[in-house]
C-alpha atoms as a PDB file:
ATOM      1  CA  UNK A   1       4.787 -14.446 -29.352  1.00  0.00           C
ATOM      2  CA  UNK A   2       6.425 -11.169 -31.319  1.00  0.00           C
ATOM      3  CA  UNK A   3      10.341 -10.628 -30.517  1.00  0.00           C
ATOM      4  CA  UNK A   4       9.564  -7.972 -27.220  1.00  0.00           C
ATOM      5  CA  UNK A   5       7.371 -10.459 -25.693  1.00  0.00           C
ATOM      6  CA  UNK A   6      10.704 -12.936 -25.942  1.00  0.00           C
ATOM      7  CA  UNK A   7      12.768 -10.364 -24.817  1.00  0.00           C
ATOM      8  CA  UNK A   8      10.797 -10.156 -21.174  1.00  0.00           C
ATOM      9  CA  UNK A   9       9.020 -12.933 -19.946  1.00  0.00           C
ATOM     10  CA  UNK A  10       6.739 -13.761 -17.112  1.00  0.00           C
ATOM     11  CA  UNK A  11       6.020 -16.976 -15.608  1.00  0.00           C
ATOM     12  CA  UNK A  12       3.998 -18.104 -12.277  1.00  0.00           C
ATOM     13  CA  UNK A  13       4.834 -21.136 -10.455  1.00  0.00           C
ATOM     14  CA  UNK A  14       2.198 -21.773  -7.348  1.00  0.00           C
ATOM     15  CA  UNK A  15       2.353 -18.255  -5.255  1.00  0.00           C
ATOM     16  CA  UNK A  16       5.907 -17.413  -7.068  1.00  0.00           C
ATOM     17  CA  UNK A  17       6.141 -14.874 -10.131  1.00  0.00           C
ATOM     18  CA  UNK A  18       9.188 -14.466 -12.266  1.00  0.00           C
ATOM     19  CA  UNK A  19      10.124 -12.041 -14.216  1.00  0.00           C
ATOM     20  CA  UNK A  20      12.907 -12.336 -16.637  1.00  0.00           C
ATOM     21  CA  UNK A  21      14.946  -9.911 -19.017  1.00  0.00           C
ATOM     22  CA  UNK A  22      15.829 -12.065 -22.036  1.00  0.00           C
ATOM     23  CA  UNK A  23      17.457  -9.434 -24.289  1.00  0.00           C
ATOM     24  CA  UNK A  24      21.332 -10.780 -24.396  1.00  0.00           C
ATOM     25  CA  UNK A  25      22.153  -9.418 -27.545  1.00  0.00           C
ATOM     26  CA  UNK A  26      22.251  -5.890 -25.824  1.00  0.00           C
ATOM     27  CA  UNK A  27      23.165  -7.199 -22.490  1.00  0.00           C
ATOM     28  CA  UNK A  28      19.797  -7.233 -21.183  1.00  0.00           C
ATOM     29  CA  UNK A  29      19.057  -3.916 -22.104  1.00  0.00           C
ATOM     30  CA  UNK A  30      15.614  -2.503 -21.569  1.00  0.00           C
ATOM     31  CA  UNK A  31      13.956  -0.800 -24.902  1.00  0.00           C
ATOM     32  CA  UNK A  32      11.540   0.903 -25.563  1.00  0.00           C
ATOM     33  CA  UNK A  33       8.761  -1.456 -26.039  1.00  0.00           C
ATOM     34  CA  UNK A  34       9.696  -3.385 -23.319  1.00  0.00           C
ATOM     35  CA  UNK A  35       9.432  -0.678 -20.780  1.00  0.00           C
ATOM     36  CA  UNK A  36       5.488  -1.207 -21.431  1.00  0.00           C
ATOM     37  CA  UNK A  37       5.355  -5.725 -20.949  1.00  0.00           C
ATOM     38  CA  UNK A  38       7.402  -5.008 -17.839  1.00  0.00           C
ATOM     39  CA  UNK A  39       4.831  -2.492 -16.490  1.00  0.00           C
ATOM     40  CA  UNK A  40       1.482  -4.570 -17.549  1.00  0.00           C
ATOM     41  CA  UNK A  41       3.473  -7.963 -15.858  1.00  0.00           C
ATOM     42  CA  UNK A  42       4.375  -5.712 -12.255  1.00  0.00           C
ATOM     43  CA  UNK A  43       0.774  -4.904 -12.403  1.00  0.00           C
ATOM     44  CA  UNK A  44      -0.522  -8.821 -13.445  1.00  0.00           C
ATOM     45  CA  UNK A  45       1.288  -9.856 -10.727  1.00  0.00           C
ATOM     46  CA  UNK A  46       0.604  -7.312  -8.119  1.00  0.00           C
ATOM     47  CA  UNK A  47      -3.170  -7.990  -8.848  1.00  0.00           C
ATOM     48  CA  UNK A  48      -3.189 -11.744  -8.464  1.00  0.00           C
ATOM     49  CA  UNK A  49      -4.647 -13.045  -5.216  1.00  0.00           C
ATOM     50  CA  UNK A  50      -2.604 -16.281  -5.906  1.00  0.00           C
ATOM     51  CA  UNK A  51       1.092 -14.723  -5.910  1.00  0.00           C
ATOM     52  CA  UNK A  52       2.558 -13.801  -2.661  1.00  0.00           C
ATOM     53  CA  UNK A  53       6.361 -12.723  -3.574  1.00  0.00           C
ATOM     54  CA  UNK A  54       7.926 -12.513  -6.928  1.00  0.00           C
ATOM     55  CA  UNK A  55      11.675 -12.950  -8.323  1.00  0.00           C
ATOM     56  CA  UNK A  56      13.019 -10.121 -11.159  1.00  0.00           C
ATOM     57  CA  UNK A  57      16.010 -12.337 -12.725  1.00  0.00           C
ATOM     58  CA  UNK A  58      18.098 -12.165 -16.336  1.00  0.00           C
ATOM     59  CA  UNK A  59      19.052 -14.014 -18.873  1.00  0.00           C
ATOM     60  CA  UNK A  60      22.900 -15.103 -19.454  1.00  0.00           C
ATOM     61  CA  UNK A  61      25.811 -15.084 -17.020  1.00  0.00           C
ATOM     62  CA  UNK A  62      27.652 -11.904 -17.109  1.00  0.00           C
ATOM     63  CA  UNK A  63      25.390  -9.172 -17.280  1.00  0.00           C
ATOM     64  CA  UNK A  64      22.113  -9.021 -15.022  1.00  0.00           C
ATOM     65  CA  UNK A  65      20.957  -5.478 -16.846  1.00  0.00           C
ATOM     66  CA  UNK A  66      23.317  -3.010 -18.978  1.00  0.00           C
ATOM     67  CA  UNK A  67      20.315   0.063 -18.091  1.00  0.00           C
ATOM     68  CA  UNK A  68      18.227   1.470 -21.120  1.00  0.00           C
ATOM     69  CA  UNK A  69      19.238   0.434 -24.926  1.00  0.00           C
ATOM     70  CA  UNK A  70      21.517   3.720 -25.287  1.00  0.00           C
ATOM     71  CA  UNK A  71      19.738   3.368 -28.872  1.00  0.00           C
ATOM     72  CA  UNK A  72      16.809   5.879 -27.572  1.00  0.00           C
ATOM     73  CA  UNK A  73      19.531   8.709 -26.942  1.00  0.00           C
ATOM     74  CA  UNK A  74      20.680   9.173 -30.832  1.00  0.00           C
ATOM     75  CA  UNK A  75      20.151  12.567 -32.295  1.00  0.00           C
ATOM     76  CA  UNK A  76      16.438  12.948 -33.695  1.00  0.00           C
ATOM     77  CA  UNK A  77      14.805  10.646 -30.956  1.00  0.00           C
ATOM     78  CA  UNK A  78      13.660  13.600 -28.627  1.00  0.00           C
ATOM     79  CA  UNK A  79       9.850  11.363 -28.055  1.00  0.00           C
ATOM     80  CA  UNK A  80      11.980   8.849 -26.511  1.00  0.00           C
ATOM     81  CA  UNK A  81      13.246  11.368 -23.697  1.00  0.00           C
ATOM     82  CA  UNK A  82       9.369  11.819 -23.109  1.00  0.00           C
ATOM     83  CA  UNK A  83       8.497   8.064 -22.900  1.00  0.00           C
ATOM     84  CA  UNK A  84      11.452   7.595 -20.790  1.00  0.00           C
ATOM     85  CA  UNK A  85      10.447  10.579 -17.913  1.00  0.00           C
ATOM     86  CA  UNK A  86       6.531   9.621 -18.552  1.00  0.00           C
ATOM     87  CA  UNK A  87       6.814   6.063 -18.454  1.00  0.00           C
ATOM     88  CA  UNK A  88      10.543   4.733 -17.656  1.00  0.00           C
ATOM     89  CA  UNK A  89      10.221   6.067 -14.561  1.00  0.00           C
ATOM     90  CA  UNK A  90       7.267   4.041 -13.230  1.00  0.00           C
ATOM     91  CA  UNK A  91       8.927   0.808 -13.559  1.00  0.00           C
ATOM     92  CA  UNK A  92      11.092   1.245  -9.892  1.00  0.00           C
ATOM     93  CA  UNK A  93       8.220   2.949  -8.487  1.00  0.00           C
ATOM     94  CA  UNK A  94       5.890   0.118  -9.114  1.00  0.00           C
ATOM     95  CA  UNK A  95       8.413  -2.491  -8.232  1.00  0.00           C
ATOM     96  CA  UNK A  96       8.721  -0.318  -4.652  1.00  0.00           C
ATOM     97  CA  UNK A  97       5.186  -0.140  -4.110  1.00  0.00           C
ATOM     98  CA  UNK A  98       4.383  -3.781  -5.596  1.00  0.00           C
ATOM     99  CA  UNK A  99       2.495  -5.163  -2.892  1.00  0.00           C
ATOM    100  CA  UNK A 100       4.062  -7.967  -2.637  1.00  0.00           C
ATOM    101  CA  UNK A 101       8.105  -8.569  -1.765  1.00  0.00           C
ATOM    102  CA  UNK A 102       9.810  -8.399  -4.440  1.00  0.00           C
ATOM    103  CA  UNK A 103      13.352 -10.476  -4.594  1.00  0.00           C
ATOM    104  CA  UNK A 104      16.343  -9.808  -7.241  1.00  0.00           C
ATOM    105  CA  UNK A 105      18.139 -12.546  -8.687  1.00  0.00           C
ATOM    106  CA  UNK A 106      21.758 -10.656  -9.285  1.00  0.00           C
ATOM    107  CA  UNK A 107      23.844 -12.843 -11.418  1.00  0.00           C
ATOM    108  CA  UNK A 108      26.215 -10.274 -13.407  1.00  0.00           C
ATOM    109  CA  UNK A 109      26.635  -6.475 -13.184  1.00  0.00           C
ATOM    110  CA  UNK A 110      23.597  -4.035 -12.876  1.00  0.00           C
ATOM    111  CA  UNK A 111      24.297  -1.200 -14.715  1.00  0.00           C
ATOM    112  CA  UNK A 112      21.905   2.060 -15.189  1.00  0.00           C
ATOM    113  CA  UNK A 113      18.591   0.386 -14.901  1.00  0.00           C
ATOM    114  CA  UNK A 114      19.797  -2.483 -13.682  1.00  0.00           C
ATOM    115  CA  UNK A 115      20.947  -0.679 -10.536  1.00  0.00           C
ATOM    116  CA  UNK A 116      18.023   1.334 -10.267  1.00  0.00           C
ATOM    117  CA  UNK A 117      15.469  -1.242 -10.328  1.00  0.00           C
ATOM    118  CA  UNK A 118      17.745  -3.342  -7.779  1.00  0.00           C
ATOM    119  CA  UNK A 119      17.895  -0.419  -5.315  1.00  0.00           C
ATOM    120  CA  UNK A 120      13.547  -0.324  -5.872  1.00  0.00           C
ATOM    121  CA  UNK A 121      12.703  -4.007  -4.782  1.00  0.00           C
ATOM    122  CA  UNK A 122      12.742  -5.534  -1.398  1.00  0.00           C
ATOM    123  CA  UNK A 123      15.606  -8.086  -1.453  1.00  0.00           C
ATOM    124  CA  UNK A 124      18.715  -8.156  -3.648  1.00  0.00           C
ATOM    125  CA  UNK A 125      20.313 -11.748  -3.853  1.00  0.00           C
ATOM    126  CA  UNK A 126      23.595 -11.455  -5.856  1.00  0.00           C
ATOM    127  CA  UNK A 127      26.288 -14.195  -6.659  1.00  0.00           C
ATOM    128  CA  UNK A 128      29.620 -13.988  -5.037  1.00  0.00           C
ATOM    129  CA  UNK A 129      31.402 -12.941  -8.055  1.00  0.00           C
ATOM    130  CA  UNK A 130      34.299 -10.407  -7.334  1.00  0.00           C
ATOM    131  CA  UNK A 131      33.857  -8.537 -11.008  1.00  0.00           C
ATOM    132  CA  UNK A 132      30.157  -7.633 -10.267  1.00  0.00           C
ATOM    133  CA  UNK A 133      29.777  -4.329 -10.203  1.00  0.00           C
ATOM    134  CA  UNK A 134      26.531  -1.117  -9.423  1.00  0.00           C
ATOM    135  CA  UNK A 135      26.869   1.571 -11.521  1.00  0.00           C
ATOM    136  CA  UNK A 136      25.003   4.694 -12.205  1.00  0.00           C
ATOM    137  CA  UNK A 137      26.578   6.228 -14.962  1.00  0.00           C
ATOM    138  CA  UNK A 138      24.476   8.521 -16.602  1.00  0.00           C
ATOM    139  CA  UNK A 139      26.167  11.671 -15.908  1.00  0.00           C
ATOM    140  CA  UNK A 140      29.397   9.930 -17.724  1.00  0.00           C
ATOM    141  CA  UNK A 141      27.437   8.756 -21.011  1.00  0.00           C
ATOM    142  CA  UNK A 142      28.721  10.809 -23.703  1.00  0.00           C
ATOM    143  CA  UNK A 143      27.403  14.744 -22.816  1.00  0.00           C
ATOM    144  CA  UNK A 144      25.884  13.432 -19.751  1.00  0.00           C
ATOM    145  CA  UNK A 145      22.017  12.957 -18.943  1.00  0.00           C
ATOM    146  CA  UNK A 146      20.207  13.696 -15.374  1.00  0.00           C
ATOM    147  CA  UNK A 147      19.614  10.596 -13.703  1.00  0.00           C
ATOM    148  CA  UNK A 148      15.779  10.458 -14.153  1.00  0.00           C
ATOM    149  CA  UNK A 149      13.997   7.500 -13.913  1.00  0.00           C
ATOM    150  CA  UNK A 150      14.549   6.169 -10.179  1.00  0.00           C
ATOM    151  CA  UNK A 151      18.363   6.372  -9.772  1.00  0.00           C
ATOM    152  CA  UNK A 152      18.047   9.043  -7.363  1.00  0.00           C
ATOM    153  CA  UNK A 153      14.777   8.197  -5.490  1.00  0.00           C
ATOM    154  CA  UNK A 154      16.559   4.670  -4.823  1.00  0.00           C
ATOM    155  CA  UNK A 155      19.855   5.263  -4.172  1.00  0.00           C
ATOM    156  CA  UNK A 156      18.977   8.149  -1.382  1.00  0.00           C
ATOM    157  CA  UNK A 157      16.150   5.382   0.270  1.00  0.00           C
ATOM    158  CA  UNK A 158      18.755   2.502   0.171  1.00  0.00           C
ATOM    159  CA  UNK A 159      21.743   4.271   0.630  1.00  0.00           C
ATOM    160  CA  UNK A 160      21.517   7.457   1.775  1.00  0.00           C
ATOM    161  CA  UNK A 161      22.466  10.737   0.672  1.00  0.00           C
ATOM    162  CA  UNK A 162      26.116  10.585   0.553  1.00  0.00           C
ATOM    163  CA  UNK A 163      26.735   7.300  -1.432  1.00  0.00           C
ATOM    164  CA  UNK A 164      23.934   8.469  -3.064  1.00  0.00           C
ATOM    165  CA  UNK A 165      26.285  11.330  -4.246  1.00  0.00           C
ATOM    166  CA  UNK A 166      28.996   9.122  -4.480  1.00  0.00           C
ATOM    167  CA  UNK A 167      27.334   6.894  -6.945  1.00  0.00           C
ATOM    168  CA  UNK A 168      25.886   9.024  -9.062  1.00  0.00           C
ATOM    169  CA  UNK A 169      28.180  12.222  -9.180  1.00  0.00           C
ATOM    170  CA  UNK A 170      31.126  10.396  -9.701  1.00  0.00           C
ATOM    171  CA  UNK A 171      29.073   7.395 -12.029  1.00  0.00           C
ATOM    172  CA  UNK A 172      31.843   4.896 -10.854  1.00  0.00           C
ATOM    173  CA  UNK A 173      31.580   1.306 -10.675  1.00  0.00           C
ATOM    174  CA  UNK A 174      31.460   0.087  -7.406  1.00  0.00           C
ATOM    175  CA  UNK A 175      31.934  -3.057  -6.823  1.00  0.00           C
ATOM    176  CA  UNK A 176      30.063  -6.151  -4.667  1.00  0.00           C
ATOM    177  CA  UNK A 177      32.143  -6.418  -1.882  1.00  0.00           C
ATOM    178  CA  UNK A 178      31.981  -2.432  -1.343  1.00  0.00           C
ATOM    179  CA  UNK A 179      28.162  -2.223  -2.407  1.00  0.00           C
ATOM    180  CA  UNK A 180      27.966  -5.007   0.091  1.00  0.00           C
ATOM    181  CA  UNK A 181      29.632  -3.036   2.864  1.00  0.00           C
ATOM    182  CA  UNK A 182      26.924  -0.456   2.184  1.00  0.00           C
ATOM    183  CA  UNK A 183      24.388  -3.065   3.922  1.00  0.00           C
ATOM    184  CA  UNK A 184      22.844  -2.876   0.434  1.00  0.00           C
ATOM    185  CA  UNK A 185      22.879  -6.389  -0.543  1.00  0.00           C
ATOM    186  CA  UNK A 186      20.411  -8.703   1.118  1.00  0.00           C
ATOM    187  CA  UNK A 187      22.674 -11.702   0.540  1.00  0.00           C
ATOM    188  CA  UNK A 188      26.137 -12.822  -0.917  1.00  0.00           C
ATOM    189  CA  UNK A 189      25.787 -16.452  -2.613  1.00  0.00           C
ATOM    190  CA  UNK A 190      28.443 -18.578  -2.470  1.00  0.00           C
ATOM    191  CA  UNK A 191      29.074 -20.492  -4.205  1.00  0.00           C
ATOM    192  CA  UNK A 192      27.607 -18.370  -7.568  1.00  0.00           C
ATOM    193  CA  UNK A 193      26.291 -21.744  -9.559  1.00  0.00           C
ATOM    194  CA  UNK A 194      23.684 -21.866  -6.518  1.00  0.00           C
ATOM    195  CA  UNK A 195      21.882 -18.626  -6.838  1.00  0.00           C
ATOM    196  CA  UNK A 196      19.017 -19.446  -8.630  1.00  0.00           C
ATOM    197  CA  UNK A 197      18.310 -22.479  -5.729  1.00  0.00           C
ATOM    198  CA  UNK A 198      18.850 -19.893  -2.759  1.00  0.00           C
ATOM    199  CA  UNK A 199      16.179 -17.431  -4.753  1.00  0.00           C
ATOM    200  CA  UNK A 200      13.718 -20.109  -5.258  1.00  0.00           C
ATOM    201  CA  UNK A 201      14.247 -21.625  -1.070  1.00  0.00           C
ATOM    202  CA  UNK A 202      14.112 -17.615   0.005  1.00  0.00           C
ATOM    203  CA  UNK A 203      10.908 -17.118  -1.977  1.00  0.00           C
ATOM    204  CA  UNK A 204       9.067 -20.405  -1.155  1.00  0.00           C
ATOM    205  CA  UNK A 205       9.662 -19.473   2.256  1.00  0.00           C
ATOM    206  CA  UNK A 206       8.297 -15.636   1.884  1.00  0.00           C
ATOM    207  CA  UNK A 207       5.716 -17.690  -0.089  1.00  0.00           C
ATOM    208  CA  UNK A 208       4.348 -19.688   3.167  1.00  0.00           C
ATOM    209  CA  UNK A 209       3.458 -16.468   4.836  1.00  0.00           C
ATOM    210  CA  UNK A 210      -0.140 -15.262   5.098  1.00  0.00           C
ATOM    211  CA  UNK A 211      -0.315 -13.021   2.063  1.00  0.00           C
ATOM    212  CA  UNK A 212      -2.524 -10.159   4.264  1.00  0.00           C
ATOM    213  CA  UNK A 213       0.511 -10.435   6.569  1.00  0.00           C
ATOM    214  CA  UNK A 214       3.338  -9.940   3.954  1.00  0.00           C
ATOM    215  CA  UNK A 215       1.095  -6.748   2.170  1.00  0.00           C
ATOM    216  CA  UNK A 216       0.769  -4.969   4.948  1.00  0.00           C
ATOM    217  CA  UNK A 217       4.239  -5.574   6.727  1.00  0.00           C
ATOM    218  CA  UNK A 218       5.835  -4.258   3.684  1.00  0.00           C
ATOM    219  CA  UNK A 219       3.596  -1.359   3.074  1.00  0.00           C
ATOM    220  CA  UNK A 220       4.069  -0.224   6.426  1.00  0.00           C
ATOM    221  CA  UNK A 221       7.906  -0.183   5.983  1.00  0.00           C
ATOM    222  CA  UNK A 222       7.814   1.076   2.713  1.00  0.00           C
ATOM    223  CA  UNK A 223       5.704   4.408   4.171  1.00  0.00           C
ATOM    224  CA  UNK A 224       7.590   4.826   7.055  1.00  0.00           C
ATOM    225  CA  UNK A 225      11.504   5.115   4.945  1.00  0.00           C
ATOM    226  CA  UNK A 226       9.564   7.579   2.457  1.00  0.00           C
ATOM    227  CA  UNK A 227       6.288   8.852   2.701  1.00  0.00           C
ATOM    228  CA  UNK A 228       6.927  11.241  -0.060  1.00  0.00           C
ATOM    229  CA  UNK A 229       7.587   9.048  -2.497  1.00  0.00           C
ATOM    230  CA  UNK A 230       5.476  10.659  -5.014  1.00  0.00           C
ATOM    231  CA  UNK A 231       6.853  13.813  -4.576  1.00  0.00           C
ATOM    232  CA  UNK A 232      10.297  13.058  -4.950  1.00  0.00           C
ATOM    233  CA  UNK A 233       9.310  10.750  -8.725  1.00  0.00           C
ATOM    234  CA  UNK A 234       7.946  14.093  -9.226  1.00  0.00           C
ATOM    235  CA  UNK A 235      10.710  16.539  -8.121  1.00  0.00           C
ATOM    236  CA  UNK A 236      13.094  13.521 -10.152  1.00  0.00           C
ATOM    237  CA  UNK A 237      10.868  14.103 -13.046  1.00  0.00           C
ATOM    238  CA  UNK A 238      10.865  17.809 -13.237  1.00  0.00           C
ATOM    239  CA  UNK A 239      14.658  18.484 -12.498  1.00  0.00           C
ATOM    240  CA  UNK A 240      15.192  15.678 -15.772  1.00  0.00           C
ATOM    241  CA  UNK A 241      12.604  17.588 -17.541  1.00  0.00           C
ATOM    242  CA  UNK A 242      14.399  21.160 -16.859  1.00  0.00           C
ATOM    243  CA  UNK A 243      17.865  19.025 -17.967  1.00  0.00           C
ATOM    244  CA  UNK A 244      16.535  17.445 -21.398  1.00  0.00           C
ATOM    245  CA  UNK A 245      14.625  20.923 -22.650  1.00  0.00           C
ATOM    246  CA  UNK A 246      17.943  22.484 -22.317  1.00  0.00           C
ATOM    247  CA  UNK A 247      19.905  19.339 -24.338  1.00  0.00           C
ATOM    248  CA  UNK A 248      17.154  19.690 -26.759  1.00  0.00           C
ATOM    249  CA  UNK A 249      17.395  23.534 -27.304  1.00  0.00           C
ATOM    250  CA  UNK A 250      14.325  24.653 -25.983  1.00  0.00           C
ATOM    251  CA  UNK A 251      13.452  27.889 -24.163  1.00  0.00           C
ATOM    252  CA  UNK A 252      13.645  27.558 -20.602  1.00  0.00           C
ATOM    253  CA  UNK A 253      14.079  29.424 -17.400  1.00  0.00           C
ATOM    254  CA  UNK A 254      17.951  30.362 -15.741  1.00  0.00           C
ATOM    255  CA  UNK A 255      18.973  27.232 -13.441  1.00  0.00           C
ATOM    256  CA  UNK A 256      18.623  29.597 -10.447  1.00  0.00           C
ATOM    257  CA  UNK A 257      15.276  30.759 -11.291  1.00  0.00           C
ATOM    258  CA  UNK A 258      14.528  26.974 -11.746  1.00  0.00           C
ATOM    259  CA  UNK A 259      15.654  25.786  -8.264  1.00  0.00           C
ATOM    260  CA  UNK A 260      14.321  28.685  -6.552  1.00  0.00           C
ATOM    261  CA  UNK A 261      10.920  27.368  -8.047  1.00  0.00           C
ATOM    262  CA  UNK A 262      11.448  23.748  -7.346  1.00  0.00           C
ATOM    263  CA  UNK A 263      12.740  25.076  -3.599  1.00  0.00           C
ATOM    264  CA  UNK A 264       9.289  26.440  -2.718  1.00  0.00           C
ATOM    265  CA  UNK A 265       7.047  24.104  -4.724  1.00  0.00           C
ATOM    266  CA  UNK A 266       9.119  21.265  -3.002  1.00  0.00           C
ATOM    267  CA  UNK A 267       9.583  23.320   0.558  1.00  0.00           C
ATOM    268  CA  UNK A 268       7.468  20.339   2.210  1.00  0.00           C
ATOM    269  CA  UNK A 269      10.144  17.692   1.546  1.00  0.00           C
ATOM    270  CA  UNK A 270      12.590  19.685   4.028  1.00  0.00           C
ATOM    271  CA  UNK A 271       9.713  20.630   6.573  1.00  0.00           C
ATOM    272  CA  UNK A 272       8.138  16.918   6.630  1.00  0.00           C
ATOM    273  CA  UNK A 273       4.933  17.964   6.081  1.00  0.00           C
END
């Protein structure tokens, strides 16, 4: 087993999957390399007949996910902005359109990715910790980057447009018992010490249900809050895009001209057609 492998694991027991983000050193920060286990393990599990619901946990105590190892951002590392809008942004749109439920196991803070992906899956379990905090900070990191690899796509689903904006304009921390009065935590453990044993009762229950059942509830529900899904990844993609050409100093359109483009290509998304 090489070091990524370690650093993102995946493990089936009976219909149950877990994934889990073993990377402590950086506080569970996804790299590179690991953005490509976690998509061929969503897709293992998705495609076994023998796994009904699976659990997306972390490593540690403190920190459930610190977001993408800031390491791909230096100066110089312009193919990692590419991997990142090409392929970083397919891990929360598999874990939303994962077949089967999919449960987070919220221990510490989500931060970045760690929020994003949380927003993506079906349940969020956290521990009733008062200095856990959501945050989605990218327009705060350093110069600022657009939010492109599911922060927006979830946080309008889950939370609608204006905490949407409030998360991600402002790139505060906001805090469980807030993020909880958002309706956008599935449940509050208490005491913390037990989450792991109310993840693993939750999922053996999902577990019992007929897995034809559980697919096609959840696919129904999933279509019905956003049948455009696709289009707004895309519309995500192309508005980071237009962003990161400009931080790298290439030649590109005024930022009128570009959203007077992206208004009619994306006209559809306001008609509900």
């Amino acid at each position: 087993m090489n070091e990524q492998e370690e650093k993102l694991l995946l493990e089936k027991k009976g219909k149950i999957a877990y994934i889990t983000i073993d990377n402590q050193k950086k506080k569970n920060a996804i790299e590179v390399p690991m953005i490509y286990k976690f998509l061929d393990y969503l897709d293992d599990v998705d495609n076994d007949p023998k796994i009904r619901c699976l659990v997306i946990r972390s490593a540690g105590d403190s920190v459930f996910c610190a977001g993408w190892d800031l390491a791909m951002f230096q100066p110089g590392k312009t193919e990692n902005i590419d991997i990142l809008l090409k392929d970083g942004s397919k891990i929360s749109k598999k874990i939303h359109l994962l077949k089967k439920p999919v449960i987070m196991q919220i221990q510490g803070s989500a931060v970045g990715t760690g929020t994003i992906i949380a927003l993506a899956a079906d349940f969020r379990f956290v521990a009733n910790r008062k200095d856990i905090f959501f945050q989605l900070p990218e327009l705060i990191i350093g110069p600022g980057i657009f939010p492109a690899t599911g922060p927006t796509v979830g946080a309008v689903k889950l939370l609608g447009n204006a905490r949407a904006k409030d998360m991600l304009l402002t790139g505060r921390r906001v805090f469980l018992e807030e993020f909880n009065s958002w309706g956008a935590i599935s449940r509050v453990i208490n005491p913390p010490e037990e989450l792991p044993n109310a993840v693993i009762k939750f999922a053996k229950d999902l577990s019992k249900k007929p897995a034809e059942l559980l697919i096609l509830t959840k696919n129904a529900i999933n279509r019905m809050s956003m049948r455009l899904l696709n289009e707004f990844y895309k519309l995500e993609n192309e508005m980071g895009r237009y962003y990161f050409n400009g931080l790298e100093g290439k030649k590109r359109e005024e930022i009128d001209e570009f959203l007077e483009k992206i208004n009619i290509n994306y006209s559809s998304l306001n008609s509900g057609k």
